[in-house]
PDB file of N, CA and C in Angstrom:
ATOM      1  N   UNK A   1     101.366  63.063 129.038  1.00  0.00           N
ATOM      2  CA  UNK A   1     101.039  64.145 129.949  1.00  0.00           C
ATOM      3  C   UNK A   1     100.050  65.102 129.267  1.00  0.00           C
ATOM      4  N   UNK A   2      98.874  65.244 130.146  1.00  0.00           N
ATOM      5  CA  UNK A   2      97.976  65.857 129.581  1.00  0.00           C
ATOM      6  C   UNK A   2      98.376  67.770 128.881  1.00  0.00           C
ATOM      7  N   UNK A   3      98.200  68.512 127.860  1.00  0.00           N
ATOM      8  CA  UNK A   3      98.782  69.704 127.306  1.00  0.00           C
ATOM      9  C   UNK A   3      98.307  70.689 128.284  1.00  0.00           C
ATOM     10  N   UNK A   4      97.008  70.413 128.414  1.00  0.00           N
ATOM     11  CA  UNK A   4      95.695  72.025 129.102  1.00  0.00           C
ATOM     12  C   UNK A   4      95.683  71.719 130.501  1.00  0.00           C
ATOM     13  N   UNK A   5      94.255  72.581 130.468  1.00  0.00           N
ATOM     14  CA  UNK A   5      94.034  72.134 132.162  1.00  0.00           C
ATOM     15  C   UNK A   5      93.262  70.502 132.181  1.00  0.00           C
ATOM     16  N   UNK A   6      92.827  70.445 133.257  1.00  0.00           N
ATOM     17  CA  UNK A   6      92.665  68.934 133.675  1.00  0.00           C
ATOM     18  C   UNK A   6      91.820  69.122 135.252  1.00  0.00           C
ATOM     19  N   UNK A   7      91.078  67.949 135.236  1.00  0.00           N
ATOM     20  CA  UNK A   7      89.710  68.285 136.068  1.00  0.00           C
ATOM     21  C   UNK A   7      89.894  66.712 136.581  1.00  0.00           C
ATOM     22  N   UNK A   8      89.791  66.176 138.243  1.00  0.00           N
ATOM     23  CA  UNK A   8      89.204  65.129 138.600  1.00  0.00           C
ATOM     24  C   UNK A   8      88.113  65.029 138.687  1.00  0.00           C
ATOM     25  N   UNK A   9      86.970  64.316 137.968  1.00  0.00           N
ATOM     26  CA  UNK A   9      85.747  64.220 138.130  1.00  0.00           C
ATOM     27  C   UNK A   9      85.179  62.805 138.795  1.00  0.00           C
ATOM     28  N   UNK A  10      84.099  62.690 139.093  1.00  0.00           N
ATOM     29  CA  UNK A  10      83.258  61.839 138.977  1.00  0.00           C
ATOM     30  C   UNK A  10      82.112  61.252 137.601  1.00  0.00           C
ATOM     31  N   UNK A  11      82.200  59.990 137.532  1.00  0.00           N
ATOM     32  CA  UNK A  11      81.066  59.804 136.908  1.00  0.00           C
ATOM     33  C   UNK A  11      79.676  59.346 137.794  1.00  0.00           C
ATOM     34  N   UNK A  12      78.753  59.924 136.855  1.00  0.00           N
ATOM     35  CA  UNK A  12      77.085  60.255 137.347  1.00  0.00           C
ATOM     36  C   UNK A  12      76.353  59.478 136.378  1.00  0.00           C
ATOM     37  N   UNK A  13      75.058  58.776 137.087  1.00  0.00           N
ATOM     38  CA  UNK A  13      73.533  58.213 136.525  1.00  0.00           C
ATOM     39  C   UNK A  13      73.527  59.563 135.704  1.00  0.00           C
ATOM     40  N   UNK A  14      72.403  59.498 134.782  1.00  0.00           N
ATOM     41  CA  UNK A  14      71.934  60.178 133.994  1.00  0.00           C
ATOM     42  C   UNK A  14      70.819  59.449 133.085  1.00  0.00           C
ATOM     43  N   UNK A  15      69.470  59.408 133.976  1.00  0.00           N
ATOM     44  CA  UNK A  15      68.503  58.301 133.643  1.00  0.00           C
ATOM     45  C   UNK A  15      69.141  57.050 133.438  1.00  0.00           C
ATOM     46  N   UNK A  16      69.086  56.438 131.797  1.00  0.00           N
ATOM     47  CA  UNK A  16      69.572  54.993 131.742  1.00  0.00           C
ATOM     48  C   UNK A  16      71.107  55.145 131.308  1.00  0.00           C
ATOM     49  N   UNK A  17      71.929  56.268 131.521  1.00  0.00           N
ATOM     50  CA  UNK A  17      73.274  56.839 131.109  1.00  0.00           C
ATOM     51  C   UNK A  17      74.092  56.986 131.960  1.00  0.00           C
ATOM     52  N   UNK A  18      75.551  57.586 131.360  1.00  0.00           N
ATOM     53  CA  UNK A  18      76.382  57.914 132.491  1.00  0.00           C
ATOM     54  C   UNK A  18      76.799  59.780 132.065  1.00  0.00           C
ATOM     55  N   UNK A  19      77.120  60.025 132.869  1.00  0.00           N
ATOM     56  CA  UNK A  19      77.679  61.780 132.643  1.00  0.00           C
ATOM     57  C   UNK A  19      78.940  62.028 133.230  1.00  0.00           C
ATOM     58  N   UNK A  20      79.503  62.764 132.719  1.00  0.00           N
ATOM     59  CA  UNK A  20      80.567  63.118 133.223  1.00  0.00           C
ATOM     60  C   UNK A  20      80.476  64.863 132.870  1.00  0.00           C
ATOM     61  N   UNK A  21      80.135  66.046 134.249  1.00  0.00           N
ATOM     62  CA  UNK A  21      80.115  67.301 133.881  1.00  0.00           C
ATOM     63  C   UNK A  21      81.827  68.355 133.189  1.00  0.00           C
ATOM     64  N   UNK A  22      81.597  69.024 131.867  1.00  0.00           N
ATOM     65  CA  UNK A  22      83.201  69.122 132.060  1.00  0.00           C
ATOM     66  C   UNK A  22      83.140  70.648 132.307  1.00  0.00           C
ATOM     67  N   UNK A  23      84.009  70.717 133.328  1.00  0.00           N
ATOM     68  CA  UNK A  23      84.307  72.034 133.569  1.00  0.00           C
ATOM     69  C   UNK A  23      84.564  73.297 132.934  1.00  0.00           C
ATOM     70  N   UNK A  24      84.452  74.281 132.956  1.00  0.00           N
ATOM     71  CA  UNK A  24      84.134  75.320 132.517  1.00  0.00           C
ATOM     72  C   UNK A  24      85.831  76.032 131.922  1.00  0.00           C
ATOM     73  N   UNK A  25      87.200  75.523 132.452  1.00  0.00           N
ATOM     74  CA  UNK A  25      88.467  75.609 132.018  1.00  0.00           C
ATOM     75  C   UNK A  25      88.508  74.585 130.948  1.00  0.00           C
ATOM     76  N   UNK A  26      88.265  73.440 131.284  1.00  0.00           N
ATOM     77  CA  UNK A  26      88.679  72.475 130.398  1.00  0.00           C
ATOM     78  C   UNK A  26      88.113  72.580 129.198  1.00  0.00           C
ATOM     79  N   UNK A  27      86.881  73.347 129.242  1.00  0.00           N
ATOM     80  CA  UNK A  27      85.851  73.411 128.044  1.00  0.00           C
ATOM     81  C   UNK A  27      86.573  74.512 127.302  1.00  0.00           C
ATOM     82  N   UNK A  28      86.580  75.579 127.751  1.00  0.00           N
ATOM     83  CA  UNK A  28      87.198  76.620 126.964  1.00  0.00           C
ATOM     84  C   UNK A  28      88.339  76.206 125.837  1.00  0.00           C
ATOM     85  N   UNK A  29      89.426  75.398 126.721  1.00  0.00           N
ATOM     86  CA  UNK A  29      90.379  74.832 126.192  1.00  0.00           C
ATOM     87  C   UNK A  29      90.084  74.246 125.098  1.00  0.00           C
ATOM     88  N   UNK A  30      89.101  72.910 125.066  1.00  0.00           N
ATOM     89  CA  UNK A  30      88.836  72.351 124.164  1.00  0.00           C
ATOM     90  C   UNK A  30      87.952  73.109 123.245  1.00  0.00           C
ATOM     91  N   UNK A  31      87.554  74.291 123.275  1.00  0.00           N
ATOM     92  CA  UNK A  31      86.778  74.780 122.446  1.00  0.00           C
ATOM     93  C   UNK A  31      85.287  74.317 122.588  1.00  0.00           C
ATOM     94  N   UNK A  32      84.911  73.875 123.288  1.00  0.00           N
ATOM     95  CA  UNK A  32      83.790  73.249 123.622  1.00  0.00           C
ATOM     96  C   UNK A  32      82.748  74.013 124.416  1.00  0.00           C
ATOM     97  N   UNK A  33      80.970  74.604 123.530  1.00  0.00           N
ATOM     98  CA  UNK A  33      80.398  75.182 124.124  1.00  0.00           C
ATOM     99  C   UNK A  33      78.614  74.291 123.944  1.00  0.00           C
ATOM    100  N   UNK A  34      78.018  74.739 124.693  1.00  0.00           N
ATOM    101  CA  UNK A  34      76.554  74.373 124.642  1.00  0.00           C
ATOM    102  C   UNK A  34      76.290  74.067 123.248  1.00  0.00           C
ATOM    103  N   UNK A  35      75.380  72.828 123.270  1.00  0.00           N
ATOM    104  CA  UNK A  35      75.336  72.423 121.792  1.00  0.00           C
ATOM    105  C   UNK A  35      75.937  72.340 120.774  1.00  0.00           C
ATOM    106  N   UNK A  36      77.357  72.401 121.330  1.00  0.00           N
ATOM    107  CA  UNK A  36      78.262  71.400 120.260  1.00  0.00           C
ATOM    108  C   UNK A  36      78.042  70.162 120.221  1.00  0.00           C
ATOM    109  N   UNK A  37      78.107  69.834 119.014  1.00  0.00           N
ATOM    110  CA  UNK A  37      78.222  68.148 118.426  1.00  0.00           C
ATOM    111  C   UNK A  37      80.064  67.213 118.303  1.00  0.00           C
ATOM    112  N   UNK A  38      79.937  66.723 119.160  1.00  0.00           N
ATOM    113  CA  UNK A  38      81.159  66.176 119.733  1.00  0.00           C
ATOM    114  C   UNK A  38      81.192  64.414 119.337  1.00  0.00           C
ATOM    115  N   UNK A  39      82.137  63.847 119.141  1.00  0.00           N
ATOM    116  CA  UNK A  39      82.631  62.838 118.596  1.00  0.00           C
ATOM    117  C   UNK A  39      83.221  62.540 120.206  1.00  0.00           C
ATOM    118  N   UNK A  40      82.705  60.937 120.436  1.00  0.00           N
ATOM    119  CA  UNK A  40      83.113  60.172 121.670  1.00  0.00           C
ATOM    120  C   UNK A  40      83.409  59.211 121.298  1.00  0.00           C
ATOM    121  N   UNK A  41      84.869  58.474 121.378  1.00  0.00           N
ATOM    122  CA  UNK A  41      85.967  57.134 121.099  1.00  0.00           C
ATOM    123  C   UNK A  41      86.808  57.020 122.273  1.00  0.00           C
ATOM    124  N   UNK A  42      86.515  55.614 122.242  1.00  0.00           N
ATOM    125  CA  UNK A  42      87.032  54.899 123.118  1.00  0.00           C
ATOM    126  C   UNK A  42      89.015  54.715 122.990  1.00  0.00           C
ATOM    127  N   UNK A  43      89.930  55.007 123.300  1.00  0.00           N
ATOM    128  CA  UNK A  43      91.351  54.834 122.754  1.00  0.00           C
ATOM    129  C   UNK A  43      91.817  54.356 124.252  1.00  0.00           C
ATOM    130  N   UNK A  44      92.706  53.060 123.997  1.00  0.00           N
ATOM    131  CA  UNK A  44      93.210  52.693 124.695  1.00  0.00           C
ATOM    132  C   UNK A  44      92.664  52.474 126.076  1.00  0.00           C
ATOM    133  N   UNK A  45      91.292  52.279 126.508  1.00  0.00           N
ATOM    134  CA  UNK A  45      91.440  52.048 127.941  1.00  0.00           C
ATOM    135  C   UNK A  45      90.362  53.485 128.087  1.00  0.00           C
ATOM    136  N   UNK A  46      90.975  54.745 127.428  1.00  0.00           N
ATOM    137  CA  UNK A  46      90.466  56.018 127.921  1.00  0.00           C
ATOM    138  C   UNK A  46      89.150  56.259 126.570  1.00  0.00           C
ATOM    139  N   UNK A  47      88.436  57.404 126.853  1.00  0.00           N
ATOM    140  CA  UNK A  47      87.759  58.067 126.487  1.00  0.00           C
ATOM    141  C   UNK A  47      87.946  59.510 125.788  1.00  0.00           C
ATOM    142  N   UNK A  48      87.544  59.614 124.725  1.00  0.00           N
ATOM    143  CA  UNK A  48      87.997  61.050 123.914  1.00  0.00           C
ATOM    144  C   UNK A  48      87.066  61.657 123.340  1.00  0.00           C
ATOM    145  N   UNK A  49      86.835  62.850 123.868  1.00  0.00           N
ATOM    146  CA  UNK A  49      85.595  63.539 123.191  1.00  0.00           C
ATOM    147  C   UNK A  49      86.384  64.890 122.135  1.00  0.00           C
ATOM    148  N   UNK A  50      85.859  65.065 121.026  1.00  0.00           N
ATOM    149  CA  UNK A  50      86.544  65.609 120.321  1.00  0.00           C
ATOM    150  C   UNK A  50      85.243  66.314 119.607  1.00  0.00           C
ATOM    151  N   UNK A  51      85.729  68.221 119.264  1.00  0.00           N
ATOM    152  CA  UNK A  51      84.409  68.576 118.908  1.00  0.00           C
ATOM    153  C   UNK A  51      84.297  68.672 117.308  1.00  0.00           C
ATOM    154  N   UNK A  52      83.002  68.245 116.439  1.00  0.00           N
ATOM    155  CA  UNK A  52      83.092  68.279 115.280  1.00  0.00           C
ATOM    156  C   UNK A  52      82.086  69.360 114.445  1.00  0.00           C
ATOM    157  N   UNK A  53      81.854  69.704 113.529  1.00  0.00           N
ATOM    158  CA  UNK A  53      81.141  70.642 113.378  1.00  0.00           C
ATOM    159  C   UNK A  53      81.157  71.863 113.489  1.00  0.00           C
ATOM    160  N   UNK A  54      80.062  72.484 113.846  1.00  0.00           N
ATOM    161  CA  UNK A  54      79.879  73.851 114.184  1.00  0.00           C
ATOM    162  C   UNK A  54      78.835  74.024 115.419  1.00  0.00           C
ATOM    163  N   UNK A  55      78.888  74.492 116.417  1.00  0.00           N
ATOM    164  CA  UNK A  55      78.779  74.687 117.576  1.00  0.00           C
ATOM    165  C   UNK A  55      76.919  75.593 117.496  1.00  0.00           C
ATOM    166  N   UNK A  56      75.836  75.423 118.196  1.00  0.00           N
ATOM    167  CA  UNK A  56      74.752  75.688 118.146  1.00  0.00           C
ATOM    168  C   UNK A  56      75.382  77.478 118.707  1.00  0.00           C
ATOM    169  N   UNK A  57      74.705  78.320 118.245  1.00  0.00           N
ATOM    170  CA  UNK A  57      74.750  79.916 118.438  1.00  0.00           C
ATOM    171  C   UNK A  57      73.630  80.000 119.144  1.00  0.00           C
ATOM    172  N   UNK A  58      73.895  81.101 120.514  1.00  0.00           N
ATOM    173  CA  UNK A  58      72.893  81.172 121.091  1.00  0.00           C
ATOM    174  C   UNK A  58      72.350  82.646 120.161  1.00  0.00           C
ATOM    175  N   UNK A  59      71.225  83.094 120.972  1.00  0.00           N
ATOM    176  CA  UNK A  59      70.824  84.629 119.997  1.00  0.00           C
ATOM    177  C   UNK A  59      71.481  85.271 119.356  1.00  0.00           C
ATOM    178  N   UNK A  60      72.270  85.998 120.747  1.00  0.00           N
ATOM    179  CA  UNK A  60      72.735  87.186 120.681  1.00  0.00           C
ATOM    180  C   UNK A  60      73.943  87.064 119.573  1.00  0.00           C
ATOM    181  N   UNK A  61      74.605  85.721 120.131  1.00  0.00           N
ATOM    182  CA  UNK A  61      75.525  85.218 119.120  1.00  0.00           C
ATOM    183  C   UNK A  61      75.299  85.334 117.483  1.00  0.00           C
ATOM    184  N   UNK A  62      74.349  84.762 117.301  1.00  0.00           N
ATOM    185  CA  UNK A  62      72.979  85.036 115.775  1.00  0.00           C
ATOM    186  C   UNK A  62      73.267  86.401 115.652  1.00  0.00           C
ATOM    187  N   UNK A  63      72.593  87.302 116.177  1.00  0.00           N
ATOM    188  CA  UNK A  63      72.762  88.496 116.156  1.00  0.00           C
ATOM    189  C   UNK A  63      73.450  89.048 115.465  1.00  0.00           C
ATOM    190  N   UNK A  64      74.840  88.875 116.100  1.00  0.00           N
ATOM    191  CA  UNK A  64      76.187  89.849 116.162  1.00  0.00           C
ATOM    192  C   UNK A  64      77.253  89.242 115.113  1.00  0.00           C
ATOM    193  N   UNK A  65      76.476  87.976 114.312  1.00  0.00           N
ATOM    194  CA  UNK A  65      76.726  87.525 112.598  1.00  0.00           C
ATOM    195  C   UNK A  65      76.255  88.479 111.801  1.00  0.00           C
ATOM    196  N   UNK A  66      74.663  89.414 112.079  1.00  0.00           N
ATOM    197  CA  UNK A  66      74.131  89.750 110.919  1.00  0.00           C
ATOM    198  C   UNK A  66      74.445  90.695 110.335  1.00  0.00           C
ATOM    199  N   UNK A  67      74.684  90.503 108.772  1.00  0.00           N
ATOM    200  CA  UNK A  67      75.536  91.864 108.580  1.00  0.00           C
ATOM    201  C   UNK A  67      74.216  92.013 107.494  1.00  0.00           C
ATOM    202  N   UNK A  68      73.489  93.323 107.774  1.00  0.00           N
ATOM    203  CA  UNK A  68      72.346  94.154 107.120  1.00  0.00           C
ATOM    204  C   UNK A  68      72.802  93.894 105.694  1.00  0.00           C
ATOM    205  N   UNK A  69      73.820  94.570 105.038  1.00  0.00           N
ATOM    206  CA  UNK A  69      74.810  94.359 103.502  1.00  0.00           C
ATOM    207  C   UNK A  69      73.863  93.164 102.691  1.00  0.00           C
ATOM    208  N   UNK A  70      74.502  91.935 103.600  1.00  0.00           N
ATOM    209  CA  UNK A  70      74.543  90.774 103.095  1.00  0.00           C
ATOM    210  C   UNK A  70      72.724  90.254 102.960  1.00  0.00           C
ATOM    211  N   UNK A  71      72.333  90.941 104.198  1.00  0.00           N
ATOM    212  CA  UNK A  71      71.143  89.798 104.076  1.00  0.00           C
ATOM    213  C   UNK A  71      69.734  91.208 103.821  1.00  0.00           C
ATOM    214  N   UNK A  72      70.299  92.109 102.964  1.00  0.00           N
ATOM    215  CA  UNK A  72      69.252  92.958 102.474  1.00  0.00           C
ATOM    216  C   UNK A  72      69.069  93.673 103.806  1.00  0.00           C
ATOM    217  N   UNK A  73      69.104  93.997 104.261  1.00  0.00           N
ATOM    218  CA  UNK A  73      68.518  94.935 105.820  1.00  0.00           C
ATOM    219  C   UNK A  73      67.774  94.731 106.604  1.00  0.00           C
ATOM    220  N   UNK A  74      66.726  94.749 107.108  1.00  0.00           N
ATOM    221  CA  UNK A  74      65.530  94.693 107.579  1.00  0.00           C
ATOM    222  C   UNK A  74      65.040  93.501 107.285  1.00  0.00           C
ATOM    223  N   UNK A  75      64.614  92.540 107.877  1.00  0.00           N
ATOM    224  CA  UNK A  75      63.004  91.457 107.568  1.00  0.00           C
ATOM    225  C   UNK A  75      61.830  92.203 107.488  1.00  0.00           C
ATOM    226  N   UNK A  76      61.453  93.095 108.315  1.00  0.00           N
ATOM    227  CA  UNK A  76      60.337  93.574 108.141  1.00  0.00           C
ATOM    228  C   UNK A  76      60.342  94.810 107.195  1.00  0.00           C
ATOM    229  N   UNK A  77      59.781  95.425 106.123  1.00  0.00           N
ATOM    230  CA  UNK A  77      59.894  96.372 105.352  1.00  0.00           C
ATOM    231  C   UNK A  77      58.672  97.772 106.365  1.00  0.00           C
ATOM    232  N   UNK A  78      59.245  98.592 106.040  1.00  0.00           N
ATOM    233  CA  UNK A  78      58.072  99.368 107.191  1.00  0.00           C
ATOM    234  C   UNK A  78      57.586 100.048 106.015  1.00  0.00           C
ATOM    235  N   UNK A  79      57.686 100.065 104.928  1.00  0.00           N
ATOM    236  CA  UNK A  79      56.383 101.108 104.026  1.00  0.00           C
ATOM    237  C   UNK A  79      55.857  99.507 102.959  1.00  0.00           C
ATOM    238  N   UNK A  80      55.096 100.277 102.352  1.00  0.00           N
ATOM    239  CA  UNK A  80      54.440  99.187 101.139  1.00  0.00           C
ATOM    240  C   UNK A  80      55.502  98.891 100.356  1.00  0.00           C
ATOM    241  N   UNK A  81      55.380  97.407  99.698  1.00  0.00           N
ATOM    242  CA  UNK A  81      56.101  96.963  99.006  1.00  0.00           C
ATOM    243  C   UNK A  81      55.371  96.293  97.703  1.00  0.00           C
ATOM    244  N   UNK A  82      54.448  96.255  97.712  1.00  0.00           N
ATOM    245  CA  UNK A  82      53.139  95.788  96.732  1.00  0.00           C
ATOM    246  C   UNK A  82      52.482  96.834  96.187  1.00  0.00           C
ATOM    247  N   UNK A  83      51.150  96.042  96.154  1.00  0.00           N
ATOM    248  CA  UNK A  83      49.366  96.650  95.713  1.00  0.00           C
ATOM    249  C   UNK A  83      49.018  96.607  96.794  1.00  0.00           C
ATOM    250  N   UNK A  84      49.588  96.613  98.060  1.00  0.00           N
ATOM    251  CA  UNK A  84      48.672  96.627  99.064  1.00  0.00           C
ATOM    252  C   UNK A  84      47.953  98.059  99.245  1.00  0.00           C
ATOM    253  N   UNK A  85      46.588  97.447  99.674  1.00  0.00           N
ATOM    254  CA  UNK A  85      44.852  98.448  99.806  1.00  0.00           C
ATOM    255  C   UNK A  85      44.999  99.210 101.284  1.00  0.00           C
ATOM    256  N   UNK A  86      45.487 100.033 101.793  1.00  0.00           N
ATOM    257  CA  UNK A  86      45.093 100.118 103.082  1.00  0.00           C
ATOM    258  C   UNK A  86      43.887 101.013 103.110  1.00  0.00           C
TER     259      UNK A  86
END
């Protein structure tokens, strides 16, 4: 008996492929977001997608990692940092 939620789907073409879309509950559940790298095995008859890795960060996500401390502050320096001639 399945633990989470659970979705009847269809499978779909997908050029020379097949798709199966997973819903937006079931995903949560599984921890599963855009550009995760996921592991697909065949068990028994069924299909198992399982997520491995670390999951692609969108921006904002990027963002709201950066801790100034760690990565010196700023990329851009706003006064001289050289011999620069102006």
């Amino acid at each position: 008996m399945p633990k989470g939620p659970t979705a009847s789907l269809k499978v779909k073409e997908w050029g020379n492929s097949l798709a199966v879309r997973i819903r937006a509950t079931v995903a949560r559940s599984a921890h599963l977001s855009e550009g995760q790298p996921v592991l697909i095995a065949v068990q028994d008859e069924s299909v198992a997608v399982k997520p491995v890795g670390t999951p692609k960060l969108k921006f904002a996500q990027r963002l709201a990692r950066f801790d100034p401390k760690k990565h010196r502050g700023e990329l851009m320096p706003t006064g001289r940092t050289g011999a620069e001639v102006f």
